[in-house]
PDB file of N, CA and C in Angstrom:
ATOM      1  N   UNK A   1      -6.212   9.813  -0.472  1.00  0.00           N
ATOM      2  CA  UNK A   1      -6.922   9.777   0.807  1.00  0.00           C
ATOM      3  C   UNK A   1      -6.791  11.140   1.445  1.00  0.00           C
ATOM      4  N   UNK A   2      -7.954  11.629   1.813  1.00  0.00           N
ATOM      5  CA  UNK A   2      -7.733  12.371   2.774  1.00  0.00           C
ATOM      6  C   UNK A   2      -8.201  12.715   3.973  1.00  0.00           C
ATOM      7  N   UNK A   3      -7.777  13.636   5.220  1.00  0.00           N
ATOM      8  CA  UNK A   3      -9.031  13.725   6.714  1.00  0.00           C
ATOM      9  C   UNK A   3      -9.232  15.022   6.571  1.00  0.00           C
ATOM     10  N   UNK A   4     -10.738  15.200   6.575  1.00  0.00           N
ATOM     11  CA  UNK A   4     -11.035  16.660   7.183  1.00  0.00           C
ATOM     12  C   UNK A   4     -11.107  16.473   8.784  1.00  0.00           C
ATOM     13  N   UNK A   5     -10.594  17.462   9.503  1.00  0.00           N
ATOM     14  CA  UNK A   5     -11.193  17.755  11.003  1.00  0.00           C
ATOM     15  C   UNK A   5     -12.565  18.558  10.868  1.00  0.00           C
ATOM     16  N   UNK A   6     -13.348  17.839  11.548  1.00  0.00           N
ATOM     17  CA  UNK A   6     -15.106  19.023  11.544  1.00  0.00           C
ATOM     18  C   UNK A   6     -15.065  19.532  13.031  1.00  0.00           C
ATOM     19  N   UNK A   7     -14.398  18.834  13.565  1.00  0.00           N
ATOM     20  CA  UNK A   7     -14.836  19.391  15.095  1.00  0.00           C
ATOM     21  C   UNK A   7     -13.925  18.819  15.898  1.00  0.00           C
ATOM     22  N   UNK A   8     -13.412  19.679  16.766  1.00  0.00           N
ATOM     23  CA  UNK A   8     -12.120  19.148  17.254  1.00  0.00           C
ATOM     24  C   UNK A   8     -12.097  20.276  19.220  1.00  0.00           C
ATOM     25  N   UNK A   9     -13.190  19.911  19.703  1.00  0.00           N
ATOM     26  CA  UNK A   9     -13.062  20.777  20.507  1.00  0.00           C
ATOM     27  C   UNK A   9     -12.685  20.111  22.322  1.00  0.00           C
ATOM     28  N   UNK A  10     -13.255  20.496  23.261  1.00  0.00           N
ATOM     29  CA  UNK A  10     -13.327  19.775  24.873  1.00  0.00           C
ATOM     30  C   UNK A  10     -13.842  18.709  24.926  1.00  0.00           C
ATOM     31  N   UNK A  11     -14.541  18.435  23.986  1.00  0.00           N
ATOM     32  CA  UNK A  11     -15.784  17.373  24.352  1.00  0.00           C
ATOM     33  C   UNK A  11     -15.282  16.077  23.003  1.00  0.00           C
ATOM     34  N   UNK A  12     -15.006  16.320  22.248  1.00  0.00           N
ATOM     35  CA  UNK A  12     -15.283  16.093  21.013  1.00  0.00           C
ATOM     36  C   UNK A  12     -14.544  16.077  20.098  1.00  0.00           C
ATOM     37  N   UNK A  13     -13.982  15.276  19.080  1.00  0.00           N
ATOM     38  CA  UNK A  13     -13.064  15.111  18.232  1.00  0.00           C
ATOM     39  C   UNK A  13     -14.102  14.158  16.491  1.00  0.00           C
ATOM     40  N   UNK A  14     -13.921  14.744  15.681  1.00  0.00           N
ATOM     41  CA  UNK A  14     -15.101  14.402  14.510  1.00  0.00           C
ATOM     42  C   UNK A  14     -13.914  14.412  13.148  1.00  0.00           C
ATOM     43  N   UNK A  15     -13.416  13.604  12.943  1.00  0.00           N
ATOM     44  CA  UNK A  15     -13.081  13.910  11.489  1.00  0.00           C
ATOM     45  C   UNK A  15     -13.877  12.918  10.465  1.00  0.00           C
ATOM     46  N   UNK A  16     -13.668  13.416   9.377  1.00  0.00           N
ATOM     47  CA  UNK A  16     -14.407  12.785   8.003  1.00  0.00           C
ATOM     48  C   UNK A  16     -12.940  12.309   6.654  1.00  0.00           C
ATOM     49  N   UNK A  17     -13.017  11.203   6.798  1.00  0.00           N
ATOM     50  CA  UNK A  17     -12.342  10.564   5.592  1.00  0.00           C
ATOM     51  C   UNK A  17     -12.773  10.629   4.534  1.00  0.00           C
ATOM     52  N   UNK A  18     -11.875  11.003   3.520  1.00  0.00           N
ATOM     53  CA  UNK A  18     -12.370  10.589   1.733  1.00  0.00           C
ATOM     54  C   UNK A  18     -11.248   9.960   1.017  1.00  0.00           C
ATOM     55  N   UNK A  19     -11.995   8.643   0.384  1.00  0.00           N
ATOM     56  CA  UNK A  19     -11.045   7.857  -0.557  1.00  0.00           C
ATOM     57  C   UNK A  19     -10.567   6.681  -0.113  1.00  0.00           C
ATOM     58  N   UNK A  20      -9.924   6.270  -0.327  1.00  0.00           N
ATOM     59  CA  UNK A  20      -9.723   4.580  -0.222  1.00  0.00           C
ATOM     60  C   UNK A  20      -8.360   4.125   1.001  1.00  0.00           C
ATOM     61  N   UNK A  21      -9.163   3.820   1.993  1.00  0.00           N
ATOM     62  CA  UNK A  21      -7.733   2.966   2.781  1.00  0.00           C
ATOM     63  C   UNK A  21      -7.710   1.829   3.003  1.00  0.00           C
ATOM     64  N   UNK A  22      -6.750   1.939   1.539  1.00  0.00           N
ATOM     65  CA  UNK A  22      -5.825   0.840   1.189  1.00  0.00           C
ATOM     66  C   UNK A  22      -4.319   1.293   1.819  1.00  0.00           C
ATOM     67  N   UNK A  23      -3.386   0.956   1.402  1.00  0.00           N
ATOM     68  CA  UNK A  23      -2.206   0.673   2.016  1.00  0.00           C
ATOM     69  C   UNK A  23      -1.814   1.924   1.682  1.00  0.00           C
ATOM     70  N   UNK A  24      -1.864   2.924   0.221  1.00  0.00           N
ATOM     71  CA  UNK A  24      -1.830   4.505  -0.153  1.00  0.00           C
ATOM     72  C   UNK A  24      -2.109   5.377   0.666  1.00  0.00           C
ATOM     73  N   UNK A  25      -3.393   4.878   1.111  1.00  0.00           N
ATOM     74  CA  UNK A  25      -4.465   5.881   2.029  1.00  0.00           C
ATOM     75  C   UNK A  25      -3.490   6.131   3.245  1.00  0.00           C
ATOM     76  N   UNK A  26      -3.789   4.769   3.800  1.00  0.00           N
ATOM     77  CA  UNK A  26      -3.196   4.655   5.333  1.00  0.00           C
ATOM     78  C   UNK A  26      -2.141   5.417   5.189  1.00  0.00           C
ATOM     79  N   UNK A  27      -0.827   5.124   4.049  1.00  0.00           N
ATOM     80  CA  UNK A  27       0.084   5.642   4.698  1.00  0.00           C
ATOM     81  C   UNK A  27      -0.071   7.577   3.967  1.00  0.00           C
ATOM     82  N   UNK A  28      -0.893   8.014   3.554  1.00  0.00           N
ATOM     83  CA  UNK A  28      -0.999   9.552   3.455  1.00  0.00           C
ATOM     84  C   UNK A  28      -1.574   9.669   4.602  1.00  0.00           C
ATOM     85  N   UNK A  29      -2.356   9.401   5.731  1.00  0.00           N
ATOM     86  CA  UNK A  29      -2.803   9.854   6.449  1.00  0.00           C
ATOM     87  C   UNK A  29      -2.823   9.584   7.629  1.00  0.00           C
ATOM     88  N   UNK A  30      -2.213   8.537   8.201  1.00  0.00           N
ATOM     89  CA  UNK A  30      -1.817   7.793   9.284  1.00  0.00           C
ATOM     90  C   UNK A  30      -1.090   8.372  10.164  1.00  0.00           C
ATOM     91  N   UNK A  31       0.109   9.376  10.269  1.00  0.00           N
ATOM     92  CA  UNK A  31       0.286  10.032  11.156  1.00  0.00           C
ATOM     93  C   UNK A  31      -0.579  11.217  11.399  1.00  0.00           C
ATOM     94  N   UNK A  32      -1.345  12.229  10.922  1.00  0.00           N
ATOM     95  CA  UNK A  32      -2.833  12.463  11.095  1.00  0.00           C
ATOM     96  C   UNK A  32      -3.870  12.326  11.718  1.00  0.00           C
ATOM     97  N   UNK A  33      -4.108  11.237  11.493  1.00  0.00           N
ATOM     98  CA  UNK A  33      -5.529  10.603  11.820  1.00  0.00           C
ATOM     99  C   UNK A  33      -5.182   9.628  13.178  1.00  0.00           C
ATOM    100  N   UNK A  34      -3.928   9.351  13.552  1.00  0.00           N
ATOM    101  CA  UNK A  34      -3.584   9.127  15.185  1.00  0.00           C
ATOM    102  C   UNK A  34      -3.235  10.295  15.929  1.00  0.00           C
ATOM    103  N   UNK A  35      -2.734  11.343  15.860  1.00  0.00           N
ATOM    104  CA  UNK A  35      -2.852  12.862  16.075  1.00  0.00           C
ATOM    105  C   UNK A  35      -3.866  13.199  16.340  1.00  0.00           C
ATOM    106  N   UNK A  36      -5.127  13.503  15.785  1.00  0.00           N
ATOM    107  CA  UNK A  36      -6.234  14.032  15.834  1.00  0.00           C
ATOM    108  C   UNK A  36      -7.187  13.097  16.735  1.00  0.00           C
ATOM    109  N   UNK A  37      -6.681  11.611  16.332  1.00  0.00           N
ATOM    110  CA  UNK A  37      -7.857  10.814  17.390  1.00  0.00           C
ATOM    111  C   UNK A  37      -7.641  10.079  18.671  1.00  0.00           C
ATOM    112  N   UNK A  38      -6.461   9.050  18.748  1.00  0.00           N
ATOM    113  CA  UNK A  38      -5.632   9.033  19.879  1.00  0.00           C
ATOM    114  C   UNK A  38      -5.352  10.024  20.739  1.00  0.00           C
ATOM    115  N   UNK A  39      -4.627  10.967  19.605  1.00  0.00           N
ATOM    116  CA  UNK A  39      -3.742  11.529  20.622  1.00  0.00           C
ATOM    117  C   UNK A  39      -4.685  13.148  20.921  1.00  0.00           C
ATOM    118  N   UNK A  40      -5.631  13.196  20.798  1.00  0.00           N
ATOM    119  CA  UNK A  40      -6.739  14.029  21.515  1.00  0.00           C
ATOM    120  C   UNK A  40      -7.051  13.379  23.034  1.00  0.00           C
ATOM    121  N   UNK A  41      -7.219  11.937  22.528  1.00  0.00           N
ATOM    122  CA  UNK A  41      -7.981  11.205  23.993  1.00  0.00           C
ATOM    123  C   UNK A  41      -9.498  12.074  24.174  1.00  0.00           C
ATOM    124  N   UNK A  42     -10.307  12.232  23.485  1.00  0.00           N
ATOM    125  CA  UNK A  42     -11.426  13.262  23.375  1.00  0.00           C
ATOM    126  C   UNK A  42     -12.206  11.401  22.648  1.00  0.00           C
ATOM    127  N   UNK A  43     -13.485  11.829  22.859  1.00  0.00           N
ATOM    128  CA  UNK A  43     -14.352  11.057  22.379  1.00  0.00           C
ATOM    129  C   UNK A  43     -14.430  11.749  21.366  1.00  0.00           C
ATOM    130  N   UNK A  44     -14.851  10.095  20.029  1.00  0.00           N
ATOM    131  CA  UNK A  44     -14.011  10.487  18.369  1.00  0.00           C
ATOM    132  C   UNK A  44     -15.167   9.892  17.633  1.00  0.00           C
ATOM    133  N   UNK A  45     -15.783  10.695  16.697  1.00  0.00           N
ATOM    134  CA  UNK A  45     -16.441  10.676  15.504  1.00  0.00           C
ATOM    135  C   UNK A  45     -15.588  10.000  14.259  1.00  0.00           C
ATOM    136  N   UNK A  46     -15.425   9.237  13.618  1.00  0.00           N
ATOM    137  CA  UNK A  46     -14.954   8.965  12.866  1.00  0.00           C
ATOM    138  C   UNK A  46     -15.941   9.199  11.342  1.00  0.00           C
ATOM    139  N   UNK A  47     -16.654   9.671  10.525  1.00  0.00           N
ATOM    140  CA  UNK A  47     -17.384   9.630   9.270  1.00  0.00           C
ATOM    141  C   UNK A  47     -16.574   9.036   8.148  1.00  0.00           C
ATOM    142  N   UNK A  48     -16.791   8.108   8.065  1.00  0.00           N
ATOM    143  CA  UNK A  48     -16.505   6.660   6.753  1.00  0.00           C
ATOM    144  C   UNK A  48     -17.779   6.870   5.467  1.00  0.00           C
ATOM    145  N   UNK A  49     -18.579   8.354   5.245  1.00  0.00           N
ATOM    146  CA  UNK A  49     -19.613   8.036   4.091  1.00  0.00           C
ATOM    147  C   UNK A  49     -18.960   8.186   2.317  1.00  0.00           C
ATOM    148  N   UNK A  50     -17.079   8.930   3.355  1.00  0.00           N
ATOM    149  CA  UNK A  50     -16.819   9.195   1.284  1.00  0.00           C
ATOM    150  C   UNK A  50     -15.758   7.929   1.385  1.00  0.00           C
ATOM    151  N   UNK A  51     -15.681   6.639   2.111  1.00  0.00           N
ATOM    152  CA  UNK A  51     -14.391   6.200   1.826  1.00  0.00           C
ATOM    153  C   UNK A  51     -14.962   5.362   1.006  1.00  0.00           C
ATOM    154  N   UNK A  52     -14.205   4.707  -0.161  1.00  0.00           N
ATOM    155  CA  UNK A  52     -14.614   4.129  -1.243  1.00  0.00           C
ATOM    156  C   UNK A  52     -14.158   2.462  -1.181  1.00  0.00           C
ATOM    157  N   UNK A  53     -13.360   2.259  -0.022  1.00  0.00           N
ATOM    158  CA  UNK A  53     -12.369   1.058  -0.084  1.00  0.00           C
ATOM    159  C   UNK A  53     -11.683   1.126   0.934  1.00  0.00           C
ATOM    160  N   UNK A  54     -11.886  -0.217   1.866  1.00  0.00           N
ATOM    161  CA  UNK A  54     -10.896  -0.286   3.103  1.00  0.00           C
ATOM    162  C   UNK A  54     -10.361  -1.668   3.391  1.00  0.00           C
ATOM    163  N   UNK A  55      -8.939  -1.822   3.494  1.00  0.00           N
ATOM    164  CA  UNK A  55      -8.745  -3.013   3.360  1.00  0.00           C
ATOM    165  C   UNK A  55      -7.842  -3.017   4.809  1.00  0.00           C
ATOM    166  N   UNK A  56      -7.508  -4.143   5.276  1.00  0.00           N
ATOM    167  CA  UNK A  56      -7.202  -4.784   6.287  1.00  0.00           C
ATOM    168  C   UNK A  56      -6.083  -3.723   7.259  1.00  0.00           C
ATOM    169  N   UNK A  57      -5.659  -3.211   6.120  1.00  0.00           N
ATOM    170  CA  UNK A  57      -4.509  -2.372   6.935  1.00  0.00           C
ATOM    171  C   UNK A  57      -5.245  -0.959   7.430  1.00  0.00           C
ATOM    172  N   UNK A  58      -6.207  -0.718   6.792  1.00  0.00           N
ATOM    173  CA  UNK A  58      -6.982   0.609   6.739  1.00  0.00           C
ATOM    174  C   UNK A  58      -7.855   0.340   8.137  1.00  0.00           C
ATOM    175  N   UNK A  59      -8.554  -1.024   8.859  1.00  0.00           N
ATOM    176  CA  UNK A  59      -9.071  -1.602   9.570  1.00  0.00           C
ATOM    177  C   UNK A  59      -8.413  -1.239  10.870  1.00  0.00           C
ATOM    178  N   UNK A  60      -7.119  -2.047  10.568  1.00  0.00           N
ATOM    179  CA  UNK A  60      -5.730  -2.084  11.738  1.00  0.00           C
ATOM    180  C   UNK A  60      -5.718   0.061  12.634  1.00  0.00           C
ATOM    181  N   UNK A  61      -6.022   0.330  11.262  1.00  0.00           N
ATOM    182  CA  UNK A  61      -5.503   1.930  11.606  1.00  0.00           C
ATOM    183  C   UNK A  61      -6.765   2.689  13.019  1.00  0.00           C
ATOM    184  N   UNK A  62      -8.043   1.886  12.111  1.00  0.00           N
ATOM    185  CA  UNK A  62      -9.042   2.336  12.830  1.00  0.00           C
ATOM    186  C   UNK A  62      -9.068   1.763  14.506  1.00  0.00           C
ATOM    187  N   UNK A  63      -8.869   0.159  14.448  1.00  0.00           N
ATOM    188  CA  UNK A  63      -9.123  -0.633  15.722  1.00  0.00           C
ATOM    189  C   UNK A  63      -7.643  -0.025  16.751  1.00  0.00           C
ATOM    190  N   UNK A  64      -6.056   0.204  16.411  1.00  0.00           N
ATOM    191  CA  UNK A  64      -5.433   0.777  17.170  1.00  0.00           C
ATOM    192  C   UNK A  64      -5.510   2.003  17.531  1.00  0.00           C
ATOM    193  N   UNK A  65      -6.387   3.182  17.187  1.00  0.00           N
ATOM    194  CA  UNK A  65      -6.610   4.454  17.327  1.00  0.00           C
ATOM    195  C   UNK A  65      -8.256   4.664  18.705  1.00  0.00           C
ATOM    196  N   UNK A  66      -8.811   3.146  18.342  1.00  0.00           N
ATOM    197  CA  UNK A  66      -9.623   3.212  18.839  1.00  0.00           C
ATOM    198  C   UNK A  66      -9.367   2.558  20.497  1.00  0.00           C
ATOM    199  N   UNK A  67      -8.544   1.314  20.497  1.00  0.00           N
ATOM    200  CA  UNK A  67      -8.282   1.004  21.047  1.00  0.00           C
ATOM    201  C   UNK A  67      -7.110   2.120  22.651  1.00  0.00           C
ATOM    202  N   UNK A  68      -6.349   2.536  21.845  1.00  0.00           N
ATOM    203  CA  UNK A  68      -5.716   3.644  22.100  1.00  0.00           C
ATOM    204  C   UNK A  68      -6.735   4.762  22.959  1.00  0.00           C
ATOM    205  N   UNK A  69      -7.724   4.614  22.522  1.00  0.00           N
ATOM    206  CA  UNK A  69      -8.696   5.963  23.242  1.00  0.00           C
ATOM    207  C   UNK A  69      -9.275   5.184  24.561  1.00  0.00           C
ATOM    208  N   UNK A  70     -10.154   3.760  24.362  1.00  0.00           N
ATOM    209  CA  UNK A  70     -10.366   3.055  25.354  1.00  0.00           C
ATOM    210  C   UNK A  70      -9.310   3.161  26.501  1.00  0.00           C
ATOM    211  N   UNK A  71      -7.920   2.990  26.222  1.00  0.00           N
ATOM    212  CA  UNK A  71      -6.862   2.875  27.197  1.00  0.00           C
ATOM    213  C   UNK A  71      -7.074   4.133  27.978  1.00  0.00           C
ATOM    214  N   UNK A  72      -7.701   5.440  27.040  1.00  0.00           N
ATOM    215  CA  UNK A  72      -7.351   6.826  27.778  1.00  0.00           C
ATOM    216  C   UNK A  72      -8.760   6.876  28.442  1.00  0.00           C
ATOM    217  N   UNK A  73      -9.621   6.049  28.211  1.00  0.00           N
ATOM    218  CA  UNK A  73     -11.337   6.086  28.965  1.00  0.00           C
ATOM    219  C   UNK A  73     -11.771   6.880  28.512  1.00  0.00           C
ATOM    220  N   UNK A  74     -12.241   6.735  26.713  1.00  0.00           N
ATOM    221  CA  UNK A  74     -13.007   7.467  25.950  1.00  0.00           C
ATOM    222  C   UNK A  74     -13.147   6.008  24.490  1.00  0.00           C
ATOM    223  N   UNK A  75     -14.117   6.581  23.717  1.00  0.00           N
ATOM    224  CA  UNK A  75     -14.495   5.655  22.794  1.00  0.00           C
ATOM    225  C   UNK A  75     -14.461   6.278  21.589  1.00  0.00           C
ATOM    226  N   UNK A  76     -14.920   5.143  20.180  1.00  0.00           N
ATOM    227  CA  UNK A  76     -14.659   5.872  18.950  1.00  0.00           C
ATOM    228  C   UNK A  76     -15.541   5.267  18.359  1.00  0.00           C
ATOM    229  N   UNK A  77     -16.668   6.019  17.543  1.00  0.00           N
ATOM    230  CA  UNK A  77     -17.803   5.807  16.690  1.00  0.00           C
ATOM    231  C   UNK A  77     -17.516   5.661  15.323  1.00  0.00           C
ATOM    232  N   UNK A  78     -17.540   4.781  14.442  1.00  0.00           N
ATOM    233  CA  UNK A  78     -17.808   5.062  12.991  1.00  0.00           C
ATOM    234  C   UNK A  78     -19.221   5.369  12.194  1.00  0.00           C
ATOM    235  N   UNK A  79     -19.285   6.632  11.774  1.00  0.00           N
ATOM    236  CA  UNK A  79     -20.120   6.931  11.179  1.00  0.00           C
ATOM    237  C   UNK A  79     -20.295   6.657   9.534  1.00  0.00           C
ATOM    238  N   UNK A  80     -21.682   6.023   9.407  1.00  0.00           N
ATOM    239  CA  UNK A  80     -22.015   6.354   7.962  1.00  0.00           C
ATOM    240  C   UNK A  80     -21.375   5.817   6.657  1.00  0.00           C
ATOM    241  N   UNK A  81     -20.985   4.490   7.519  1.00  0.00           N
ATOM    242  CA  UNK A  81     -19.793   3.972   5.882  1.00  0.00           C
ATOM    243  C   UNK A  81     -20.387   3.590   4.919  1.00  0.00           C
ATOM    244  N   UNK A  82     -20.496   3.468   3.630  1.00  0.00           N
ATOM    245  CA  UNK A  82     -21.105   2.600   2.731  1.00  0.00           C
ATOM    246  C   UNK A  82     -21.338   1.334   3.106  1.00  0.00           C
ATOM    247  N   UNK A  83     -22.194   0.704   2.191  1.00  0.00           N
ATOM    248  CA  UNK A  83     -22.691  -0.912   2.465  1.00  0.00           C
ATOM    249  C   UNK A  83     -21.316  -1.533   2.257  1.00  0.00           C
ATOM    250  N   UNK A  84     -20.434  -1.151   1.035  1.00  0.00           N
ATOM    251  CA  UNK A  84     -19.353  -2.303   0.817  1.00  0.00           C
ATOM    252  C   UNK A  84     -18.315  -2.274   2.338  1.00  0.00           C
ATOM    253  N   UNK A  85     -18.334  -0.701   2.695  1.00  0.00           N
ATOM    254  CA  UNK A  85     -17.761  -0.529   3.969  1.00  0.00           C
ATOM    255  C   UNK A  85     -17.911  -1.137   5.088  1.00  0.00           C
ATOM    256  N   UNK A  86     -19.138  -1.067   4.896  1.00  0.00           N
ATOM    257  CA  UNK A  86     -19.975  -1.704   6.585  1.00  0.00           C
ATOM    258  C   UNK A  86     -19.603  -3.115   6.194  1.00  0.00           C
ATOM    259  N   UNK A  87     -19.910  -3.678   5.401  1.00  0.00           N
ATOM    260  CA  UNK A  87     -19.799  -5.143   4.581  1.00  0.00           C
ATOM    261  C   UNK A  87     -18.191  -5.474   5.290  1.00  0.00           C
ATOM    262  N   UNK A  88     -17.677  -4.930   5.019  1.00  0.00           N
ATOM    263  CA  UNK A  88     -16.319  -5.623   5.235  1.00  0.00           C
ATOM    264  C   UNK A  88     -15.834  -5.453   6.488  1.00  0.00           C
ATOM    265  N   UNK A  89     -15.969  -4.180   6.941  1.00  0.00           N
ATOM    266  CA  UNK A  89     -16.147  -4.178   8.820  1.00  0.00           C
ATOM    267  C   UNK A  89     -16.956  -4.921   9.570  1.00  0.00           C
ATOM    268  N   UNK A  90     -17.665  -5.236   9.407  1.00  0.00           N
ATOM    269  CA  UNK A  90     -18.475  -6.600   9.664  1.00  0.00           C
ATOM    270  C   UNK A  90     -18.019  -8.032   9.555  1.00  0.00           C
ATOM    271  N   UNK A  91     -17.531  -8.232   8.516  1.00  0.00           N
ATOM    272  CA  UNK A  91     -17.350  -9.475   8.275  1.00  0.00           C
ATOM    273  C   UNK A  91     -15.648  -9.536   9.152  1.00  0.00           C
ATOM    274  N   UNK A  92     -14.681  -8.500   8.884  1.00  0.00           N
ATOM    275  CA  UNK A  92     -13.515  -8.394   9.838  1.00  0.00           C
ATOM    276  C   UNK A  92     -14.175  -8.622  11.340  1.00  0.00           C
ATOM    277  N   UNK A  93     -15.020  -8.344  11.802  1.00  0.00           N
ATOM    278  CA  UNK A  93     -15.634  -8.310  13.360  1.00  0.00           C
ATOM    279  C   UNK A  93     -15.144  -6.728  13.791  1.00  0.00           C
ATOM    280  N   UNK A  94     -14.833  -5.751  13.316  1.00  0.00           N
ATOM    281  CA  UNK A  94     -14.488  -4.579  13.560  1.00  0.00           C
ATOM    282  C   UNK A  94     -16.092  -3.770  14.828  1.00  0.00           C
ATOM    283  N   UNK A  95     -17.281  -4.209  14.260  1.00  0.00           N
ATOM    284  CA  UNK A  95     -18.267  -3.806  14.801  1.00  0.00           C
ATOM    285  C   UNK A  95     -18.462  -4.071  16.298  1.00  0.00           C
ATOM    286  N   UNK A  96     -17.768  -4.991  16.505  1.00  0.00           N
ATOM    287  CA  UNK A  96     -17.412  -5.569  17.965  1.00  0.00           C
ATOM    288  C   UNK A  96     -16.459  -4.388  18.593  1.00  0.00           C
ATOM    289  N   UNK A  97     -15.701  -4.263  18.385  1.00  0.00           N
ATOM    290  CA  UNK A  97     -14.606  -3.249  18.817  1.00  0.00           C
ATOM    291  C   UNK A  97     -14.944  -2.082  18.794  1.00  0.00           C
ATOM    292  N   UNK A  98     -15.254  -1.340  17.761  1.00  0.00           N
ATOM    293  CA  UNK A  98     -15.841   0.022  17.271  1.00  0.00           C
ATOM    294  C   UNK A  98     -17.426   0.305  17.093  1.00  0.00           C
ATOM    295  N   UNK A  99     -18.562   0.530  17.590  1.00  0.00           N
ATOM    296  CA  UNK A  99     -19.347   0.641  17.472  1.00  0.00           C
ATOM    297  C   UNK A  99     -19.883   1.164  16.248  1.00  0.00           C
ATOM    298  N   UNK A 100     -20.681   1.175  15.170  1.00  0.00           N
ATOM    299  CA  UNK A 100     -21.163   1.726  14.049  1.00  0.00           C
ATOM    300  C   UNK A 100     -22.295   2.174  13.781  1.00  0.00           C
ATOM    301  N   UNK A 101     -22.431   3.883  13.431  1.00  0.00           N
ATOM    302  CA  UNK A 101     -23.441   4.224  12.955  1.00  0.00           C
ATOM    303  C   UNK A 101     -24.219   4.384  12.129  1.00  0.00           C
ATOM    304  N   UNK A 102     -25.256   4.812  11.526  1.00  0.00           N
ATOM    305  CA  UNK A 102     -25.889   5.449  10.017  1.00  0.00           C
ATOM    306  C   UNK A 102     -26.139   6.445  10.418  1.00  0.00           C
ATOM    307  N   UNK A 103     -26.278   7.469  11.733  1.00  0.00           N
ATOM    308  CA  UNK A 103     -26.940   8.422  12.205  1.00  0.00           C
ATOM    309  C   UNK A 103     -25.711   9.093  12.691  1.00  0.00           C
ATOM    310  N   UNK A 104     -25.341  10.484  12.939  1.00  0.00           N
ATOM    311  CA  UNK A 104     -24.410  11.132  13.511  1.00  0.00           C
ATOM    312  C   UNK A 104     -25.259  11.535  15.092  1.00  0.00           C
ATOM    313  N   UNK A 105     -26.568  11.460  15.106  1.00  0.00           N
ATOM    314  CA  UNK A 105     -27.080  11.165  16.682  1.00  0.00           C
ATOM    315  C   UNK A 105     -27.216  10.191  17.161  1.00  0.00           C
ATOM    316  N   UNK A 106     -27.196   8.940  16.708  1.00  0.00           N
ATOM    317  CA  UNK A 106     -26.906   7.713  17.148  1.00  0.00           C
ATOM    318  C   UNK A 106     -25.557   7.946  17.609  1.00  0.00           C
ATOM    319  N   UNK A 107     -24.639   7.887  16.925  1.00  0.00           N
ATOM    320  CA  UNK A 107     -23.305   8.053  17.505  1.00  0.00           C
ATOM    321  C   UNK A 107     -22.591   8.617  18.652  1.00  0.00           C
ATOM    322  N   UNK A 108     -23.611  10.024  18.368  1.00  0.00           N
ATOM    323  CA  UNK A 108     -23.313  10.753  19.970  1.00  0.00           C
ATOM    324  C   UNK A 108     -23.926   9.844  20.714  1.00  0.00           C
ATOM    325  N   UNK A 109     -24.901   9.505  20.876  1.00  0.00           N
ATOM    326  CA  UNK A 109     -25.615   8.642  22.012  1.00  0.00           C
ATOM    327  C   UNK A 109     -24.835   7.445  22.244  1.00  0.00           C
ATOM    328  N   UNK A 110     -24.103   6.829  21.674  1.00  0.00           N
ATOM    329  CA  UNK A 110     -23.195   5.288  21.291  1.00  0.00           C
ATOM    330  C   UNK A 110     -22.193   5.828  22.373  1.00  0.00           C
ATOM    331  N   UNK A 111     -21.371   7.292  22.504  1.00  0.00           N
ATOM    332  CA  UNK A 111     -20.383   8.066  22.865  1.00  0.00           C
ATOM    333  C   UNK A 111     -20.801   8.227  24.544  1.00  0.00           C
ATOM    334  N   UNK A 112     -22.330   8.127  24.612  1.00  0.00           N
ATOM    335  CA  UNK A 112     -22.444   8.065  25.710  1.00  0.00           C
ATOM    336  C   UNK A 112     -22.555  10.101  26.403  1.00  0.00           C
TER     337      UNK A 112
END
């Protein structure tokens, strides 16, 4: 697993995941990816188009990071996941909590 940061500025916090979070993933990148998105408190891009596999714990990582930003009065977009991705964030009810894109201008607009 890994996070790129794309944009990390005043306004704005964007990283891009690659690879599978599963329980491996999460824990290579989990102190990371609450660093960069929590703990910015910046409205957060998340891009899900290279993750290959996300399972319940990988979910948990996303909804407390997101949740975490709500507390600070900012929100968190997922961009662009695959169908099996979206498929399973969906069926978890994650889409309720986290808003989801296919568009990286949808998202800004979702961001408000």
């Amino acid at each position: 697993m890994r996070l790129n940061v794309l944009c990390a500025d005043d306004h704005l916090t964007h990283v891009e995941l690659h690879g599978r979070l599963d329980i491996a993933g999460v824990n290579e990148i989990q102190d990371q990816f609450v660093h960069q998105t929590a703990g910015r408190r910046r409205a957060t891009l998340v891009d899900l188009s290279h993750v290959t596999f996300i399972a319940s714990l990988g979910m948990g990582l996303l909804v407390s990071a997101a949740k975490a930003l709500q507390r600070s009065g900012t929100k968190m977009v997922l961009v662009r996941p695959p169908e099996l991705v979206r498929k399973a964030l969906e069926a978890a009810g994650i889409h309720f909590v986290i808003p989801i894109a296919e568009e990286e201008e949808r998202a800004l607009q979702l961001l408000g």
